[in-house]
Protein backbone atom coordinates (compact mmCIF):
# COMPACT_ATOMS: atom_id res chain seq x y z
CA UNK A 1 -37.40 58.55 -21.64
CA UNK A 2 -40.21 59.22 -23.99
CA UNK A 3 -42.40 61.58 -22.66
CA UNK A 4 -46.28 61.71 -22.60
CA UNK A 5 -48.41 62.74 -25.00
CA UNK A 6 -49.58 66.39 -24.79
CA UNK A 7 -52.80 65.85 -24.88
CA UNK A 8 -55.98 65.10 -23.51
CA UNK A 9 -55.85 61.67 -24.10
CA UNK A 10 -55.27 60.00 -20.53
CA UNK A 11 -53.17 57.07 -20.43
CA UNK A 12 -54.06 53.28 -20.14
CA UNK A 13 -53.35 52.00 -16.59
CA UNK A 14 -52.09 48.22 -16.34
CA UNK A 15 -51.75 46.63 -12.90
CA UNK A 16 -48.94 44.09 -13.07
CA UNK A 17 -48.43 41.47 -10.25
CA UNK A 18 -45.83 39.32 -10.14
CA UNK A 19 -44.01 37.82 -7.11
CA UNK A 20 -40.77 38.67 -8.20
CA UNK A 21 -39.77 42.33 -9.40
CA UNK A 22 -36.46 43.88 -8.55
CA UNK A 23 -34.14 43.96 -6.29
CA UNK A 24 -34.79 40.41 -6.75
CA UNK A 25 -31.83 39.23 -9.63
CA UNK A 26 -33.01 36.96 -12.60
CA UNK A 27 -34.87 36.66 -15.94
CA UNK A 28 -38.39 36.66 -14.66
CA UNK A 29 -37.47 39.65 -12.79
CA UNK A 30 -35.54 41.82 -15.59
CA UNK A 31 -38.40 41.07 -18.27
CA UNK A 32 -40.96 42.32 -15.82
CA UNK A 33 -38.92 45.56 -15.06
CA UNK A 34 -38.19 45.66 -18.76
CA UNK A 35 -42.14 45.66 -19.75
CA UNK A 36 -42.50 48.06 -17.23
CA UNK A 37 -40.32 50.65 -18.20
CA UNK A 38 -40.96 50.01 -21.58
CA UNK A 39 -44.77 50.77 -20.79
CA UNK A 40 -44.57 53.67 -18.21
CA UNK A 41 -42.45 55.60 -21.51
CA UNK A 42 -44.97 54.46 -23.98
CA UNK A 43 -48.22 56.14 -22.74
CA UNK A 44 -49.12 53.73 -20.20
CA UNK A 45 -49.30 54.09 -16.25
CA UNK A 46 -48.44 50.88 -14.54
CA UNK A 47 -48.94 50.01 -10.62
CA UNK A 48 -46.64 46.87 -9.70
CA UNK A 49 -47.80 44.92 -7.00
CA UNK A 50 -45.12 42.69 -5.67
CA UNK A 51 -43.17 40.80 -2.87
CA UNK A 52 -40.05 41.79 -1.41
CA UNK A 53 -37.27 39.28 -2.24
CA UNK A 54 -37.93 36.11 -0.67
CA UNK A 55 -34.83 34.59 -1.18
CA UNK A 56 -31.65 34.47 1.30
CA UNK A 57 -29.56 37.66 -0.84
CA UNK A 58 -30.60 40.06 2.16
CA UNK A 59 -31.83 42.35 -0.93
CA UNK A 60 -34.68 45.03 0.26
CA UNK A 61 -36.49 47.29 -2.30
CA UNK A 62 -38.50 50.22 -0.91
CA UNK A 63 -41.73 49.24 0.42
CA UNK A 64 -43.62 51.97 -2.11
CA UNK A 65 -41.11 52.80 -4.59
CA UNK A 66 -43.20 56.48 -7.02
CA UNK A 67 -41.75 56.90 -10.78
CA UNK A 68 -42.65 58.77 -13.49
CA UNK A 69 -45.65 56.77 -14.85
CA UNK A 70 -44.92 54.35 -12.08
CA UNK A 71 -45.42 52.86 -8.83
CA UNK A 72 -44.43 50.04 -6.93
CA UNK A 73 -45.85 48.34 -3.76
CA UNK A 74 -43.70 45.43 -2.25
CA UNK A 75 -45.08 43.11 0.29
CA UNK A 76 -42.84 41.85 3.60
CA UNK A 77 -43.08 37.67 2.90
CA UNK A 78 -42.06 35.02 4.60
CA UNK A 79 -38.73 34.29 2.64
CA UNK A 80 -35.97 31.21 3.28
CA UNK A 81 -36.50 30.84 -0.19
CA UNK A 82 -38.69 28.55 0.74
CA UNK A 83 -40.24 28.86 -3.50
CA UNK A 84 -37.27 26.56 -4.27
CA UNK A 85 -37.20 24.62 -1.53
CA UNK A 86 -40.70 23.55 -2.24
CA UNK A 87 -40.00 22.89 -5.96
CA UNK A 88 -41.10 19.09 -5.43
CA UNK A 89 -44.43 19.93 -3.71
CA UNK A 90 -46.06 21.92 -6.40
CA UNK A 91 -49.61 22.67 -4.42
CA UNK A 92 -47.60 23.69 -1.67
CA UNK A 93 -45.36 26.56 -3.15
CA UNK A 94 -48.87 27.76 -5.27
CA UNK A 95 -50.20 28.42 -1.76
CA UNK A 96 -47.14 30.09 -0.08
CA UNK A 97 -46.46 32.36 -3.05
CA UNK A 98 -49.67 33.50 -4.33
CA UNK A 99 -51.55 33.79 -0.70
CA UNK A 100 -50.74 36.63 0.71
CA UNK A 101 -49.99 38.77 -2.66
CA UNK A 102 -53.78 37.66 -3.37
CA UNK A 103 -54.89 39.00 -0.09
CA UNK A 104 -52.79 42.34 -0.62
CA UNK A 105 -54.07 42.57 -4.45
CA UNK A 106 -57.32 41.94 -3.50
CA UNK A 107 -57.73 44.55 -1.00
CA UNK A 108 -55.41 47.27 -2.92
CA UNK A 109 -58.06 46.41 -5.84
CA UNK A 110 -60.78 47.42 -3.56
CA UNK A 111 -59.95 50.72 -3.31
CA UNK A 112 -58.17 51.34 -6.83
CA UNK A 113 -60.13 48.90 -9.65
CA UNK A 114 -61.21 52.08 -11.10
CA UNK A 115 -57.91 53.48 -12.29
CA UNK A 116 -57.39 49.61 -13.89
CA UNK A 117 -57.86 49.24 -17.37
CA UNK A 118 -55.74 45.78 -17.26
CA UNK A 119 -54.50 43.36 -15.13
CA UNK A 120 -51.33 41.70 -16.08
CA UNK A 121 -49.92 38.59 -14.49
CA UNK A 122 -45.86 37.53 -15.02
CA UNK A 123 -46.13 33.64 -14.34
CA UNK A 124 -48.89 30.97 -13.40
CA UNK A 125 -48.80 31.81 -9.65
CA UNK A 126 -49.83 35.26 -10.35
CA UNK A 127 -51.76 34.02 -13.16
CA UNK A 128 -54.16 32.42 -10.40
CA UNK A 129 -54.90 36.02 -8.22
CA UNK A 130 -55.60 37.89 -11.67
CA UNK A 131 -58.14 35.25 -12.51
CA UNK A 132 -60.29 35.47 -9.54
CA UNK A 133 -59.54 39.71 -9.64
CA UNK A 134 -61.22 39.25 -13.19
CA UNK A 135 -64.13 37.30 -11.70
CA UNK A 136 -64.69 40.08 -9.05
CA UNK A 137 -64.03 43.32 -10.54
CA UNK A 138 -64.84 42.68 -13.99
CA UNK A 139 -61.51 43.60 -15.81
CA UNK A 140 -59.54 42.46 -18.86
CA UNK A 141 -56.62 40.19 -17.56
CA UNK A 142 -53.64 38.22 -19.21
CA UNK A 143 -50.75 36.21 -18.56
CA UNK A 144 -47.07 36.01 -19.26
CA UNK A 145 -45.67 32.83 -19.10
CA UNK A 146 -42.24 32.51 -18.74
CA UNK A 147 -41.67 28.50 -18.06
CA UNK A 148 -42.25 25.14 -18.93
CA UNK A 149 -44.20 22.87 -16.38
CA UNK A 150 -44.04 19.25 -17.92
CA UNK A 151 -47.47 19.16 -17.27
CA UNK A 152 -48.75 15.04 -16.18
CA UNK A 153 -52.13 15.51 -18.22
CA UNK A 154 -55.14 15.15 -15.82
CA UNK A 155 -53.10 15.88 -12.59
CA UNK A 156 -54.24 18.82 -10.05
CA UNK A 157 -51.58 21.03 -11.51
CA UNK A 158 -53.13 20.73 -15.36
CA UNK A 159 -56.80 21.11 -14.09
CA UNK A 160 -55.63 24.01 -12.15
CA UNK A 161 -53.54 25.64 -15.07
CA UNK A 162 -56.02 25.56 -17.66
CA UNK A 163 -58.89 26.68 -15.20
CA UNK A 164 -57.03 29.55 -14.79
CA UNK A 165 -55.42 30.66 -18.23
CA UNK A 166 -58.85 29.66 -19.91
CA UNK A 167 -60.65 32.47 -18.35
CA UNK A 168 -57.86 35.08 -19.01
CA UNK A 169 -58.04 37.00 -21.96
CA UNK A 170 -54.97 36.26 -23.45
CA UNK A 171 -51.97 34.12 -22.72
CA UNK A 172 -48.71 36.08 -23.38
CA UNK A 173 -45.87 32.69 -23.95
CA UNK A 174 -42.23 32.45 -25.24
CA UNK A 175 -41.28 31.32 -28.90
CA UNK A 176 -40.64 27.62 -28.07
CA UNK A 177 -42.23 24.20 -26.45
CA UNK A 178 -44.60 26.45 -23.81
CA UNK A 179 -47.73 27.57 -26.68
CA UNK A 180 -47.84 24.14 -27.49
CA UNK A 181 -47.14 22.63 -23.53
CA UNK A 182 -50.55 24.50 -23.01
CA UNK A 183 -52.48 23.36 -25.70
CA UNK A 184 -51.85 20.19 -24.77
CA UNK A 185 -53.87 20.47 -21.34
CA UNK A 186 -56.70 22.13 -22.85
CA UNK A 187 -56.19 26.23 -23.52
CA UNK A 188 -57.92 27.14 -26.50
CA UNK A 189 -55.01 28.59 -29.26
CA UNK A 190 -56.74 31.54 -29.86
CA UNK A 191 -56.01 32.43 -26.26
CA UNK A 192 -51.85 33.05 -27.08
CA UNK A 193 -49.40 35.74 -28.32
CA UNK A 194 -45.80 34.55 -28.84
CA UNK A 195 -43.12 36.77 -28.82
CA UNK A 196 -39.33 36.60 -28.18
CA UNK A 197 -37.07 38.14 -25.44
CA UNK A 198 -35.67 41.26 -26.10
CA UNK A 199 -32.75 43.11 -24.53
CA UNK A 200 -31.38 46.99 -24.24
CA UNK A 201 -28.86 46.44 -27.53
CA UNK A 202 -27.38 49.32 -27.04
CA UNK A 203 -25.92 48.37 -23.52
CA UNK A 204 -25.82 44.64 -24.17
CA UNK A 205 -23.40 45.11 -26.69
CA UNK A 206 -19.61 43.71 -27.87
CA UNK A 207 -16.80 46.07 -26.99
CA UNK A 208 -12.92 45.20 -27.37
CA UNK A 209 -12.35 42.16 -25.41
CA UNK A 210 -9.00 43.51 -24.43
CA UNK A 211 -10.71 46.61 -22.46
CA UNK A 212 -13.74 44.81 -21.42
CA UNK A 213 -11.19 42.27 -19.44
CA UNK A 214 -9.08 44.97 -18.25
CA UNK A 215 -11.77 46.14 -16.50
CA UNK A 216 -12.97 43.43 -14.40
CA UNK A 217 -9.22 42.02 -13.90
CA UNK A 218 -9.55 39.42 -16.51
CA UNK A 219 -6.55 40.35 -18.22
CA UNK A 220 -5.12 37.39 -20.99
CA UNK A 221 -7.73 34.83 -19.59
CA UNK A 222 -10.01 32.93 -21.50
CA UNK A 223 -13.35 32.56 -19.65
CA UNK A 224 -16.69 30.40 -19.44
CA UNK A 225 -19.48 32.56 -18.12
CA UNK A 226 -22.23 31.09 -16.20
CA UNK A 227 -24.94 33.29 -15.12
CA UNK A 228 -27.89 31.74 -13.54
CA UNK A 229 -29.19 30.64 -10.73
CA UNK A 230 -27.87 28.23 -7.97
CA UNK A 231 -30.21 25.27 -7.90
CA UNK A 232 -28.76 22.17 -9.55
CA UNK A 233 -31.46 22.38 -12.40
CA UNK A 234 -29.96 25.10 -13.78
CA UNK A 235 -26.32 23.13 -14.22
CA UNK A 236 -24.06 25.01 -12.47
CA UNK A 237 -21.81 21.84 -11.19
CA UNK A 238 -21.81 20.32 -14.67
CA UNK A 239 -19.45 23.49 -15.38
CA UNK A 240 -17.97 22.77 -11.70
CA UNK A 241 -16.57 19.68 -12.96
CA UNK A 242 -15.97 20.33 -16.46
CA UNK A 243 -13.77 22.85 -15.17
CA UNK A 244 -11.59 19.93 -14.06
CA UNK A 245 -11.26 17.85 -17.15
CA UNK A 246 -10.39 20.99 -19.63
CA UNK A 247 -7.05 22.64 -20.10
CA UNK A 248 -6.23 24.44 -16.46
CA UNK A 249 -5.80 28.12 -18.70
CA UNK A 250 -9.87 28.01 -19.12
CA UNK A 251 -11.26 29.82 -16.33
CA UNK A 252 -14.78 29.45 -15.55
CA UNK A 253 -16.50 32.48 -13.90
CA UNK A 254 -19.86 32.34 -12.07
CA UNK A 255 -22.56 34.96 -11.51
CA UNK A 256 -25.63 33.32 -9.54
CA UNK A 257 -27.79 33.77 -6.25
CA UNK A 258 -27.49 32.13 -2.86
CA UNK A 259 -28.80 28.95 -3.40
CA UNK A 260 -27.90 25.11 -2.84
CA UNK A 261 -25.31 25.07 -5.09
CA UNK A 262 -23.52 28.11 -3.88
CA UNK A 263 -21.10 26.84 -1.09
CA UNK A 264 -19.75 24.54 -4.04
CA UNK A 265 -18.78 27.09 -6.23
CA UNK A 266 -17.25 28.76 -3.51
CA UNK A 267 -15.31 25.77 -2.47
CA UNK A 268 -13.95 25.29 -5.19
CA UNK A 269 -13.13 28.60 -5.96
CA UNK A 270 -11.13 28.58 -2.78
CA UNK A 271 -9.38 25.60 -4.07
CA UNK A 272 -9.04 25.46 -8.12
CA UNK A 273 -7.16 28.85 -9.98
CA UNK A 274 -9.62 28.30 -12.34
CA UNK A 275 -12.82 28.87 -11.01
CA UNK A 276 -14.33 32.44 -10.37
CA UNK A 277 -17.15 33.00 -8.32
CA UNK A 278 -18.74 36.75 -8.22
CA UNK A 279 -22.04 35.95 -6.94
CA UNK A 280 -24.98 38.45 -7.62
CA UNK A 281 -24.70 41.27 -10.29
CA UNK A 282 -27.23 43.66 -10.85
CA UNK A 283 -29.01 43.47 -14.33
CA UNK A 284 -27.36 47.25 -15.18
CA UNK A 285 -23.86 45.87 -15.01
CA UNK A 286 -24.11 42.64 -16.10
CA UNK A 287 -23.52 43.78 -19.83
CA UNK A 288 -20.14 44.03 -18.70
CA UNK A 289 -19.60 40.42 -17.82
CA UNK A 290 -21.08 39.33 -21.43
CA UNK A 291 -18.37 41.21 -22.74
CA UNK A 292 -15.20 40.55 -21.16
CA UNK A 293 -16.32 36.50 -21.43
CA UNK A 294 -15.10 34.45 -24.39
CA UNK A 295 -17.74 31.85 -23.66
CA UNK A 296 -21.26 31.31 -22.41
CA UNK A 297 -22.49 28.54 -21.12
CA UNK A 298 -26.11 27.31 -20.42
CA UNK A 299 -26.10 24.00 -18.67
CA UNK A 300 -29.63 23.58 -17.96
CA UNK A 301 -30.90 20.29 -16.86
CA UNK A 302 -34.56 20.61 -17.14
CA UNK A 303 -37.29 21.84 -19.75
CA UNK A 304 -36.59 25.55 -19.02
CA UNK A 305 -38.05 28.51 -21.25
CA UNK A 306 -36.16 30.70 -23.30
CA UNK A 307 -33.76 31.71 -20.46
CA UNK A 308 -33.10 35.83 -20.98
CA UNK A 309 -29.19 35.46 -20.52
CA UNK A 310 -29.34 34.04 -24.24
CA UNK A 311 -30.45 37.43 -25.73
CA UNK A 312 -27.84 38.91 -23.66
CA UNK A 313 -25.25 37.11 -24.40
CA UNK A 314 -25.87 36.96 -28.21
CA UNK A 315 -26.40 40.53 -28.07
CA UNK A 316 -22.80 40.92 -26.29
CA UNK A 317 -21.17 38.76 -29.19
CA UNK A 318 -20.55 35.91 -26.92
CA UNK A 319 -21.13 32.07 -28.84
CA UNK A 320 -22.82 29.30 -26.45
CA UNK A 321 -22.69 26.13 -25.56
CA UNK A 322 -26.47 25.12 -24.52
CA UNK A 323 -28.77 22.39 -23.60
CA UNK A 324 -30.61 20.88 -25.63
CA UNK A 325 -33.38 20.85 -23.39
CA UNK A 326 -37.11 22.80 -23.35
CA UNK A 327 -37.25 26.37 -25.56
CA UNK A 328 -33.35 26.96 -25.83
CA UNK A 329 -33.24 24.71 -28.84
CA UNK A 330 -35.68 27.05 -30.72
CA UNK A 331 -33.95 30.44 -30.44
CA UNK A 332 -30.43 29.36 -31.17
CA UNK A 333 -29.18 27.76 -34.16
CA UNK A 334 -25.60 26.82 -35.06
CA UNK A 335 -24.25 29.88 -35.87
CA UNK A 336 -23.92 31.79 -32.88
CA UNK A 337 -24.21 28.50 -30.60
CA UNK A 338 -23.46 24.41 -29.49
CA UNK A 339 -26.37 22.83 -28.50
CA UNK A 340 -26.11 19.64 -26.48
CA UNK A 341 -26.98 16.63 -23.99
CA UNK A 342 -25.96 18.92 -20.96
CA UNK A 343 -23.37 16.18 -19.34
CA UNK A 344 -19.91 16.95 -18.02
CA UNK A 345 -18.31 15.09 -20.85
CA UNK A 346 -20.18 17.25 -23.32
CA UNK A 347 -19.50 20.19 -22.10
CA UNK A 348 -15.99 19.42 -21.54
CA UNK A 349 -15.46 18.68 -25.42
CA UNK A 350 -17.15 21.41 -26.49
CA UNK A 351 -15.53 24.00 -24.12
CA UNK A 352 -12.08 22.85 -24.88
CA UNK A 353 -13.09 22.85 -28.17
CA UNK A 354 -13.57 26.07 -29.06
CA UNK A 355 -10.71 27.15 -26.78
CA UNK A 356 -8.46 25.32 -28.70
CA UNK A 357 -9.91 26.65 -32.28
CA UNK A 358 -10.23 30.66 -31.82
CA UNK A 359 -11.18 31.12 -35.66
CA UNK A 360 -14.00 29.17 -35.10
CA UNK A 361 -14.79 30.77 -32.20
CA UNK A 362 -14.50 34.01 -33.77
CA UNK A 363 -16.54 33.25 -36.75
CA UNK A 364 -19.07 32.02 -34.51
CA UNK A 365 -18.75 35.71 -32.54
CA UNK A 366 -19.30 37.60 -35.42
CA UNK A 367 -22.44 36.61 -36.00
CA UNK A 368 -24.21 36.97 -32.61
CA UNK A 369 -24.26 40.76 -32.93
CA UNK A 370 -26.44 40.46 -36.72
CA UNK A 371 -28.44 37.23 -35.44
CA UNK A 372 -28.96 39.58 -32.18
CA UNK A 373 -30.45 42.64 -33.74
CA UNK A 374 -32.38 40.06 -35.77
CA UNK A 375 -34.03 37.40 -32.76
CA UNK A 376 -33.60 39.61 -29.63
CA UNK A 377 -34.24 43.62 -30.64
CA UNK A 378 -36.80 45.82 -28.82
CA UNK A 379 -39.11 44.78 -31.88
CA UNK A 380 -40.72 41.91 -29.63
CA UNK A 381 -41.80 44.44 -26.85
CA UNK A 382 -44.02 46.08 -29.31
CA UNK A 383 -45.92 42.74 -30.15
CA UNK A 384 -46.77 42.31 -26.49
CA UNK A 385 -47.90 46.13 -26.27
CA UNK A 386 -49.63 45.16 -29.10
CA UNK A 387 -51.36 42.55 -27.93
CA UNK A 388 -52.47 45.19 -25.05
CA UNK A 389 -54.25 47.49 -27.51
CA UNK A 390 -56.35 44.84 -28.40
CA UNK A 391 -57.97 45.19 -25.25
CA UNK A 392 -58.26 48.24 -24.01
CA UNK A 393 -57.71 50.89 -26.79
């Protein structure tokens, strides 16, 4: 880890809040840990002020977690992952996950807003408690947003969006459909940054396929990597049953969270020779899924942001198949990837389509790693640190 500067020179102190921060699995949660360590080695200080996981994995981090350059102060919540369950009632999950982190951030603020030089917010929810912090205690304060919200213009949702990210000082989004997505309700463009995700290349890397298999048991099969969560937006039973029309030799292995769709996959792992499930990986041995896969697949069935396992799995040489819906489009083109309607039928093609041409497959594999290094490097963590210099250097 870089170290401080030896000199006077104090360093910059960012308060990030964000309701999800590891344990917790996910891209939300690995860019914000990402940020942070990139920040706490790059003469910044950085309080996290968080939520234990509030999902059903039974994960638990330490309630005040002290790092170099770091700390980290998670909140007991009520959990049942009740933030999914509430998906359809959009008022409803604002309240139950920004309520009591706005209480907690409110008070901790009471005794600390002198150490803060900025407030920064990963997603809308948290979005809405640095807005009012702003408003009270008179600090800079921006926003990363990580999603798309197919926004009904002049609905309480829009009103309440650009309310908040207008009086932000700057609006942190994805390459993709989200700059735009926001403009369209009312934020002022001079309000953004855009960057692109970014992974650790030197761990999310290719290695030979042979070994990488070897190690996880995979020896002489092909396999279709999912890795997201289990909700049915994100697709996972699209792969469930596309797993039943391709050749039986395609095995189709699934990393995700406990979720609706998770007693499926189990099911049918239990009952098809073809179907993997491995549940929940950490983020520091994921890298080694990537790389035994011959595959991944991104089934998404909504207008999702640029999802993080693409820079991972473009950085591990693996081609996709993904759907054509929200940001994905935008960060993949047709050398490294497939992009499609995300039905079974399509995926099926496609899936038994490469399977059944490997030198296409390989050509397409041997150009993730340059196309990698070129979309996906560290490089895009500097325009966001960037973007903080702005304000308080």
């Amino acid at each position: 880890m870089t170290k401080l500067n030896n000199n006077k020179k104090s360093p910059k102190t960012v308060l990030v809040l964000t309701p999800f921060f590891r344990p917790m699995v996910g891209g939300a949660e690995t860019y914000a840990n990402e940020l942070c360590e990139y920040l706490r080695s790059h003469d910044y200080y950085v309080y996290v002020l968080t939520y234990q996981p509030v999902n059903n994995t039974g994960l638990k981090g330490e309630k005040l977690e002290k790092l170099e350059n770091m700390q980290i102060r998670r909140y007991q919540w009520i959990g049942y992952d009740l933030f999914h369950k509430l998906q359809d009632f959009p008022v409803l999950r604002i309240l139950y996950i920004t309520s009591y982190l706005f209480l907690r951030s409110f008070l901790w603020m009471l005794k600390n807003h002198k150490k803060i030089d900025l407030i920064d917010a990963q997603g809308f929810n948290a979005a809405l408690i640095a807005r009012i912090l702003k408003i009270f205690f008179k600090k800079r304060a921006i926003c990363s947003v990580m999603s798309l919200y197919s926004f009904i213009q002049g609905s309480t949702l829009a009103r309440w969006v650009k309310w908040t990210l207008s009086g932000l000082d700057m609006v942190i989004v994805e390459k993709g459909k989200s700059k735009k997505e926001l403009m369209d309700i009312g934020i002022s463009e001079d309000k953004f940054m855009v960057f692109n995700q970014w992974v650790d290349q030197e761990r999310f890397k290719p290695i030979d396929k042979e070994t990488a298999k070897k190690e996880l048991g995979w020896q002489n099969k092909f396999i279709v990597l999912y890795v997201g969560r289990a909700i049915p937006e994100k697709g996972a039973r699209i792969l469930l049953d596309a797993a039943q029309n391709v050749n039986k030799n395609i095995n189709f292995a699934f990393i995700t969270d406990i979720g609706a769709v998770t007693e499926d996959i189990i099911k049918a792992s239990r009952e098809k020779s073809n179907i993997i499930f491995i549940g929940e990986i950490e983020n520091k041995e994921l890298h080694k899924y990537y790389q035994a896969s011959d595959i991944f697949c991104l089934p998404s069935q909504y207008e999702e942001g640029v999802a993080r396992v693409v820079a991972e799995a473009v950085s591990c040489g693996i081609p996709l198949i993904a759907s054509n819906k929200g940001s994905i489009p935008y960060v993949l083109d047709e050398n490294v990837s497939i992009i499609i309607e995300p039905t079974v039928e399509n995926f099926s093609k496609k899936i038994e389509y490469l399977y059944n041409n490997p030198e296409i497959l390989n050509k397409m594999a041997e150009k993730c790693r340059p196309y990698a290094f070129e979309n996906f490097s560290k490089k895009n963590v500097t325009i966001i640190v960037d973007g903080y210099k702005k304000l308080v250097e």
